[in-house]
PDB file of N, CA and C in Angstrom:
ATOM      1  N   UNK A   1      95.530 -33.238 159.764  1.00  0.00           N
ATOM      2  CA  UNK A   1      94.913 -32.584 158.633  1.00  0.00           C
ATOM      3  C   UNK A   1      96.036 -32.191 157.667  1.00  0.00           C
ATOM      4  N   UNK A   2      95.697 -32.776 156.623  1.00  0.00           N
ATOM      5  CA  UNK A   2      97.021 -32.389 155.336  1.00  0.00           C
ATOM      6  C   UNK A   2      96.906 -30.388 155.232  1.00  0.00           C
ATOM      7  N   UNK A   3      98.161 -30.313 154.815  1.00  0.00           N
ATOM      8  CA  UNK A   3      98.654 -28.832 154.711  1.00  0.00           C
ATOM      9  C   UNK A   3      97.637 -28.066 153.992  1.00  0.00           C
ATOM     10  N   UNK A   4      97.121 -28.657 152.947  1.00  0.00           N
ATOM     11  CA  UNK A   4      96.337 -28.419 151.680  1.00  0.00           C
ATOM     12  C   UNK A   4      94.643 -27.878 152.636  1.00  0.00           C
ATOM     13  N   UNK A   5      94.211 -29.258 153.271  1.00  0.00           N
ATOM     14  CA  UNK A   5      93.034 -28.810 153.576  1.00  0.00           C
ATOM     15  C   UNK A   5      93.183 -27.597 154.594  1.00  0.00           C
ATOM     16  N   UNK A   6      94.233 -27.189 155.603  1.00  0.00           N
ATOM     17  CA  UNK A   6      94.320 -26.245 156.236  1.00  0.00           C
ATOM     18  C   UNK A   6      94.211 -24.943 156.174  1.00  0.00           C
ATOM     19  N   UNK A   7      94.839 -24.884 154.503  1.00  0.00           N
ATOM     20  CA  UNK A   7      95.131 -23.611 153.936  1.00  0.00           C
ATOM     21  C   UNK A   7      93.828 -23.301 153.650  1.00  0.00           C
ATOM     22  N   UNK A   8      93.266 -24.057 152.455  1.00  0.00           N
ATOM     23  CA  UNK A   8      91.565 -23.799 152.561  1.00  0.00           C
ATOM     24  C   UNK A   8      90.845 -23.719 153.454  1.00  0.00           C
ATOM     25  N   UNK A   9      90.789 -24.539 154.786  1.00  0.00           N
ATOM     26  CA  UNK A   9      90.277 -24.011 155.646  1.00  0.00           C
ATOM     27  C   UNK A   9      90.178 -23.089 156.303  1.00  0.00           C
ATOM     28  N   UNK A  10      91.683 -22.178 156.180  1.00  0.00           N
ATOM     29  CA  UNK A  10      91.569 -20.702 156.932  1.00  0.00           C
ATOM     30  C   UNK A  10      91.038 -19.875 155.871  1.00  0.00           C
ATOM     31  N   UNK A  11      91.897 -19.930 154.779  1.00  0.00           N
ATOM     32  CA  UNK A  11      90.729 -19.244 153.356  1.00  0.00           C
ATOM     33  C   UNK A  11      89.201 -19.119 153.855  1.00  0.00           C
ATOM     34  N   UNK A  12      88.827 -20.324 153.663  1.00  0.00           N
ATOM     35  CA  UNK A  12      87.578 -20.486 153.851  1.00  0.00           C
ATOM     36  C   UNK A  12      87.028 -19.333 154.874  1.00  0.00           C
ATOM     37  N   UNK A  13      87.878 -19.518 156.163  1.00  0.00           N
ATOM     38  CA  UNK A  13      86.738 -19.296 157.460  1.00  0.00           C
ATOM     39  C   UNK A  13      87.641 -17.352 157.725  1.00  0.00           C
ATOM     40  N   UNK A  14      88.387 -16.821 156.491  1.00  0.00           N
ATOM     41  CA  UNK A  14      88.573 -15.883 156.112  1.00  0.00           C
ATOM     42  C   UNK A  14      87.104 -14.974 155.338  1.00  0.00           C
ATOM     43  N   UNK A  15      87.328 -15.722 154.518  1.00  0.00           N
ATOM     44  CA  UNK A  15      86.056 -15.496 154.127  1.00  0.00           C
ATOM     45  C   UNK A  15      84.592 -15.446 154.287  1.00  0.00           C
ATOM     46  N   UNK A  16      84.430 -16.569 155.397  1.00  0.00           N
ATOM     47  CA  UNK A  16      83.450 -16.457 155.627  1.00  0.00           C
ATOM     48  C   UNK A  16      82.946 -15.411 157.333  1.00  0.00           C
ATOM     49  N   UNK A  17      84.146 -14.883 157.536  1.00  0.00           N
ATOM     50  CA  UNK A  17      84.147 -13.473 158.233  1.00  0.00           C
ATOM     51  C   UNK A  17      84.253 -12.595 157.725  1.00  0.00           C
ATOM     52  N   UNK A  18      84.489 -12.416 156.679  1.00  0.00           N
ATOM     53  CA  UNK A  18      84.348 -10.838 155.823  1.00  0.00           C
ATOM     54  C   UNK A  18      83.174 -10.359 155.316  1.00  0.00           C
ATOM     55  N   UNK A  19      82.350 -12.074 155.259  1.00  0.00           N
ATOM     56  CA  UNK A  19      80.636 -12.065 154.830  1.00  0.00           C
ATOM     57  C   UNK A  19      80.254 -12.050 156.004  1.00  0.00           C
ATOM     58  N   UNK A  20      80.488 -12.467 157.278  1.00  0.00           N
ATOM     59  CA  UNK A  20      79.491 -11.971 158.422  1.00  0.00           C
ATOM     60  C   UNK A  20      79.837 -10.530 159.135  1.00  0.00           C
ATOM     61  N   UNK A  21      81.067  -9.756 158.823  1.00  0.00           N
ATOM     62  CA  UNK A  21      81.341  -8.701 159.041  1.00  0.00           C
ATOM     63  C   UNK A  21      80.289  -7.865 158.260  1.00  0.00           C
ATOM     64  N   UNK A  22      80.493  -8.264 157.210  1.00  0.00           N
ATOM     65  CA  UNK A  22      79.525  -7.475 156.125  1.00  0.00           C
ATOM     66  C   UNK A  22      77.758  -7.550 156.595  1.00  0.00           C
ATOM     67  N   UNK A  23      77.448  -8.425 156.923  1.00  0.00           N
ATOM     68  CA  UNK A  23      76.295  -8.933 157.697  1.00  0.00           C
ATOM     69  C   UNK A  23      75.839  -7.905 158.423  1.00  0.00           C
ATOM     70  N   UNK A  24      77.204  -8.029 159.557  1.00  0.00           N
ATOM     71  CA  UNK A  24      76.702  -6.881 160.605  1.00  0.00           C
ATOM     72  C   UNK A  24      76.757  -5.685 160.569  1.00  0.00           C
ATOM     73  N   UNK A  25      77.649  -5.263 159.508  1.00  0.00           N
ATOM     74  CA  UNK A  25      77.408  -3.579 159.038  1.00  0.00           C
ATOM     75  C   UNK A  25      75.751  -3.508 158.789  1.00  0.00           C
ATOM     76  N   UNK A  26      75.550  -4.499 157.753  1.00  0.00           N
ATOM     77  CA  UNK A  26      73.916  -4.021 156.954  1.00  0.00           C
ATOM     78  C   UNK A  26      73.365  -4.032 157.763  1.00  0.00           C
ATOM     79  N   UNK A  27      72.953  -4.705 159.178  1.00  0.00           N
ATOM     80  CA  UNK A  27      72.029  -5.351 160.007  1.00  0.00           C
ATOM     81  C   UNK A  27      71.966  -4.049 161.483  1.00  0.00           C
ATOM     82  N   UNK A  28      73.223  -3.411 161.487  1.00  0.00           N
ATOM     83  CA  UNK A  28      73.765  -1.969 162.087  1.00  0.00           C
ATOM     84  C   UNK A  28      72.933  -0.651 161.032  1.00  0.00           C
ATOM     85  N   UNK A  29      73.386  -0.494 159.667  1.00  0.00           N
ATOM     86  CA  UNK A  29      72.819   0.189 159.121  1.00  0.00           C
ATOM     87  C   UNK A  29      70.910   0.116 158.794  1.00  0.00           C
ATOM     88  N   UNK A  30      70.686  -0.813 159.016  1.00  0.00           N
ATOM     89  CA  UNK A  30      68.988  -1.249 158.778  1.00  0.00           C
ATOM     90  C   UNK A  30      68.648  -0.352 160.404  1.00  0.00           C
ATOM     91  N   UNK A  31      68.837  -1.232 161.350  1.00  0.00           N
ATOM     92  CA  UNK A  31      68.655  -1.031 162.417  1.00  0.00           C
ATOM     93  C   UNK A  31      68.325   1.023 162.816  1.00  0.00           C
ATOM     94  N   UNK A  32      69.482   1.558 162.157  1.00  0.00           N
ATOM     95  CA  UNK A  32      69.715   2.966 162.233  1.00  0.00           C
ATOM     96  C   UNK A  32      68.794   3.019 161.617  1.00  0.00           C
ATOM     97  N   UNK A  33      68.158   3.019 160.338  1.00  0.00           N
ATOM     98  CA  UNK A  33      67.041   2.985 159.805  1.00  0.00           C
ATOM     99  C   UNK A  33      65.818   3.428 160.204  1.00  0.00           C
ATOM    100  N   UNK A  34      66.133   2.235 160.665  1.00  0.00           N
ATOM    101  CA  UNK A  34      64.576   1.806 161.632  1.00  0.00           C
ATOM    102  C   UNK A  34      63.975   2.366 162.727  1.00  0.00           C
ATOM    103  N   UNK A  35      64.758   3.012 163.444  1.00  0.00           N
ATOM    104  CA  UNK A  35      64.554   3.734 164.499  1.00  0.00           C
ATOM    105  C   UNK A  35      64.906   4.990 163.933  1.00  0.00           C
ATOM    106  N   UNK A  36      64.766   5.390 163.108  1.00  0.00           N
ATOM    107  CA  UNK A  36      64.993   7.293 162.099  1.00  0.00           C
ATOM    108  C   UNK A  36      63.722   7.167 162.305  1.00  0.00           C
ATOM    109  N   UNK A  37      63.423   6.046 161.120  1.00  0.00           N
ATOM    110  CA  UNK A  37      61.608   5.691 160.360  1.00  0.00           C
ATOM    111  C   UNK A  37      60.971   5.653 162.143  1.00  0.00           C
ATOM    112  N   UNK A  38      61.090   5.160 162.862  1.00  0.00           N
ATOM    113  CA  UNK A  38      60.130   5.453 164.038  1.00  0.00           C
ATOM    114  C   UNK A  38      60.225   6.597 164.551  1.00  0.00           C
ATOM    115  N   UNK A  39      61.380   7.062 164.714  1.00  0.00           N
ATOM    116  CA  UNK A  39      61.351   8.677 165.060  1.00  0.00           C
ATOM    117  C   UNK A  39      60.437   9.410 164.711  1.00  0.00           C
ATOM    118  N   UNK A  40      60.256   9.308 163.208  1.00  0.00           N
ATOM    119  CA  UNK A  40      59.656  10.080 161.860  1.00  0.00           C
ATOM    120  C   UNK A  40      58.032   9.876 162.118  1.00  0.00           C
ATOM    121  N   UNK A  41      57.767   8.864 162.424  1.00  0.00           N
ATOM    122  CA  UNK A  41      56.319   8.455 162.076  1.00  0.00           C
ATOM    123  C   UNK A  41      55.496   8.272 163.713  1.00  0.00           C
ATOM    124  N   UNK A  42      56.432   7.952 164.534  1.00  0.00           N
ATOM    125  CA  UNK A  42      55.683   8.611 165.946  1.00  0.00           C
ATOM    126  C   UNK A  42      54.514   9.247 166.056  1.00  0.00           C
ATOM    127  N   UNK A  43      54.972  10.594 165.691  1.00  0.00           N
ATOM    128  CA  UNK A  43      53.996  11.613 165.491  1.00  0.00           C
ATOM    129  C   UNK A  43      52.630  11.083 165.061  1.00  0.00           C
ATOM    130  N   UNK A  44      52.681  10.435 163.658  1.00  0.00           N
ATOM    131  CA  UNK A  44      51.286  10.436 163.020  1.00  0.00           C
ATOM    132  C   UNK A  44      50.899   9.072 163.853  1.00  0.00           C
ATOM    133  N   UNK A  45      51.859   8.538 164.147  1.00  0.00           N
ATOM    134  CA  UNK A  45      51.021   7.282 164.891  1.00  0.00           C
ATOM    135  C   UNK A  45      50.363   7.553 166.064  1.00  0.00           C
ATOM    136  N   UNK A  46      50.642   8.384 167.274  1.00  0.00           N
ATOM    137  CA  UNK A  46      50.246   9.008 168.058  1.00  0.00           C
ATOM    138  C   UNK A  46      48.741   9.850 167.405  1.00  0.00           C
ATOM    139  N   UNK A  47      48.935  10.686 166.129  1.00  0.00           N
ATOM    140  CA  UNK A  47      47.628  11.400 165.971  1.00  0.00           C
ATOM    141  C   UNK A  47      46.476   9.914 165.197  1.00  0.00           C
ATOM    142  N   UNK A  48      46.814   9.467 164.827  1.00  0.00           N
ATOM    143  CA  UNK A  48      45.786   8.427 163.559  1.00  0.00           C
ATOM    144  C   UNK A  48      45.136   7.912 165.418  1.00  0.00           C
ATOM    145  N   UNK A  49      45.937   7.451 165.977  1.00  0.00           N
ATOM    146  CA  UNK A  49      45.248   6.661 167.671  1.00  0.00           C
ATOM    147  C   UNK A  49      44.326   7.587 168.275  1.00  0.00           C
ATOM    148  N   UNK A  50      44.962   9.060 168.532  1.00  0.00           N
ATOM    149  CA  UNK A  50      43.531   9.888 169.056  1.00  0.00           C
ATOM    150  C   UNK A  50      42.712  10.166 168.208  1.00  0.00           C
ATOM    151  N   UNK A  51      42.658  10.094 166.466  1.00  0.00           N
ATOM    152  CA  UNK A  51      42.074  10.102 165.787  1.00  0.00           C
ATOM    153  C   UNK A  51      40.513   8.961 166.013  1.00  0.00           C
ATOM    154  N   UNK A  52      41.275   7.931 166.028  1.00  0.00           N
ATOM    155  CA  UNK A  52      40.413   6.689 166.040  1.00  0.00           C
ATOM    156  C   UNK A  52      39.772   6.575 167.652  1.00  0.00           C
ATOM    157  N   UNK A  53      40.472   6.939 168.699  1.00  0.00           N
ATOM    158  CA  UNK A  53      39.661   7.306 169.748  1.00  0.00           C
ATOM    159  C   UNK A  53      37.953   8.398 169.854  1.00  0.00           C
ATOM    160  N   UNK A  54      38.527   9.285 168.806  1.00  0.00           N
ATOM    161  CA  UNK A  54      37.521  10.288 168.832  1.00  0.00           C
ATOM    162  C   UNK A  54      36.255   9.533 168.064  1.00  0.00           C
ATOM    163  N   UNK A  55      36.995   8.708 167.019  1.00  0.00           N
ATOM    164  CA  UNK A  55      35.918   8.187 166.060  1.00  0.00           C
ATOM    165  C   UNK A  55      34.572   7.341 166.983  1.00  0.00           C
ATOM    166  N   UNK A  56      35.699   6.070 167.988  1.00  0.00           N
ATOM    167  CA  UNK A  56      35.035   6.312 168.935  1.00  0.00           C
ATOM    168  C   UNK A  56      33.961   6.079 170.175  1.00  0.00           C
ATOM    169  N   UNK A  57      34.493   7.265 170.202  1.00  0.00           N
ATOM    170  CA  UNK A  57      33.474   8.165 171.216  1.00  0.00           C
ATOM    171  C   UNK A  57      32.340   8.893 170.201  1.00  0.00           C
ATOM    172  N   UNK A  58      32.026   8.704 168.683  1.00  0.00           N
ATOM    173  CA  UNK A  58      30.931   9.027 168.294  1.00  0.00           C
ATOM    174  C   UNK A  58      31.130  10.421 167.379  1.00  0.00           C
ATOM    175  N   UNK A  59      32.474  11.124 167.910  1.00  0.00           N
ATOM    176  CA  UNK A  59      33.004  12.104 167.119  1.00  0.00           C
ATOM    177  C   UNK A  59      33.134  12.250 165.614  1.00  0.00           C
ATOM    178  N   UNK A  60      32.660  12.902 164.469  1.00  0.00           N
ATOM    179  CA  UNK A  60      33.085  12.859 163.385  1.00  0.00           C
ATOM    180  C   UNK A  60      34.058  13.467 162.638  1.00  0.00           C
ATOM    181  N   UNK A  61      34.641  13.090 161.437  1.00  0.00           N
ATOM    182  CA  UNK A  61      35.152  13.978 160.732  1.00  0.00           C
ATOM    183  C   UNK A  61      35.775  15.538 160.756  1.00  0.00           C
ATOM    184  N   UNK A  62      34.134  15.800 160.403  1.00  0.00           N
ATOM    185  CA  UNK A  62      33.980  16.940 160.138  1.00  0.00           C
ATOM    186  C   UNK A  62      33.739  17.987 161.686  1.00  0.00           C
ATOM    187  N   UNK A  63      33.380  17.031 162.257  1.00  0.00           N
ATOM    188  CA  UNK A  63      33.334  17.958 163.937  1.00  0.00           C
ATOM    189  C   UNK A  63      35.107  18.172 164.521  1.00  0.00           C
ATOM    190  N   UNK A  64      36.086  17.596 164.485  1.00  0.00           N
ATOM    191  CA  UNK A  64      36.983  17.124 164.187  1.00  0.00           C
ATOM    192  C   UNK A  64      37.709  18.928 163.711  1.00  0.00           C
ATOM    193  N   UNK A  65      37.509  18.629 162.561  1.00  0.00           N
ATOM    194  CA  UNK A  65      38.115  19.638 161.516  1.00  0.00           C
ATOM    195  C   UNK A  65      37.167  21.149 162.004  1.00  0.00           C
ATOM    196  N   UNK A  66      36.615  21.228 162.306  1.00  0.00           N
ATOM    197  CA  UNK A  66      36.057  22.137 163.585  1.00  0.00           C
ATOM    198  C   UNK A  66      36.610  22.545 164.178  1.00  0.00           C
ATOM    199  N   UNK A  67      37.038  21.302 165.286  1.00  0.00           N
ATOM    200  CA  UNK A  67      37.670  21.692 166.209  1.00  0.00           C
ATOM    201  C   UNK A  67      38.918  22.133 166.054  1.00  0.00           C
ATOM    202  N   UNK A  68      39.805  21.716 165.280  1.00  0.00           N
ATOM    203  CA  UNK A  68      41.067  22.094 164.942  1.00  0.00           C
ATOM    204  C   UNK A  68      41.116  23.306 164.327  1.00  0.00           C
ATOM    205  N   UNK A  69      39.915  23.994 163.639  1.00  0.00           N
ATOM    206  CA  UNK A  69      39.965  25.468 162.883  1.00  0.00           C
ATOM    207  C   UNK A  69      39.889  26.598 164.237  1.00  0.00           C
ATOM    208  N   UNK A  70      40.000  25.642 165.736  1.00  0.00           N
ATOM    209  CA  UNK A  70      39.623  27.128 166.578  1.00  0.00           C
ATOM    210  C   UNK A  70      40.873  27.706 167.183  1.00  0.00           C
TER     211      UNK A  70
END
């Protein structure tokens, strides 16, 4: 391999680790993300499910909001 294509070739495959480094930061930072956002929303996902359980079993709304005022 001539001197020339070598040099570009490490260039190259320089570069093209600084873009998959970069890759894996974002793909690290998303990730952290993502599991905050599930942390966060657990909760209502857990209530909307016994929500829709109660629905049902025939339960309404407003019987619902009843029950939660006791």
């Amino acid at each position: 391999m001539p001197i020339s294509a070598a040099v570009y070739r490490v260039i190259d495959d320089i570069e093209n680790n600084n873009r998959i480094g970069g890759l894996k930061k974002e793909i690290r930072r998303l990730a952290t993300e993502i599991y905050a956002l599930n942390k966060m929303t657990s909760p209502r996902n857990k209530a909307i499910t016994a929500l829709l359980k109660l629905q049902a079993l025939g339960i309404t709304d407003d019987e619902i909001v009843i029950c939660m005022n006791f």
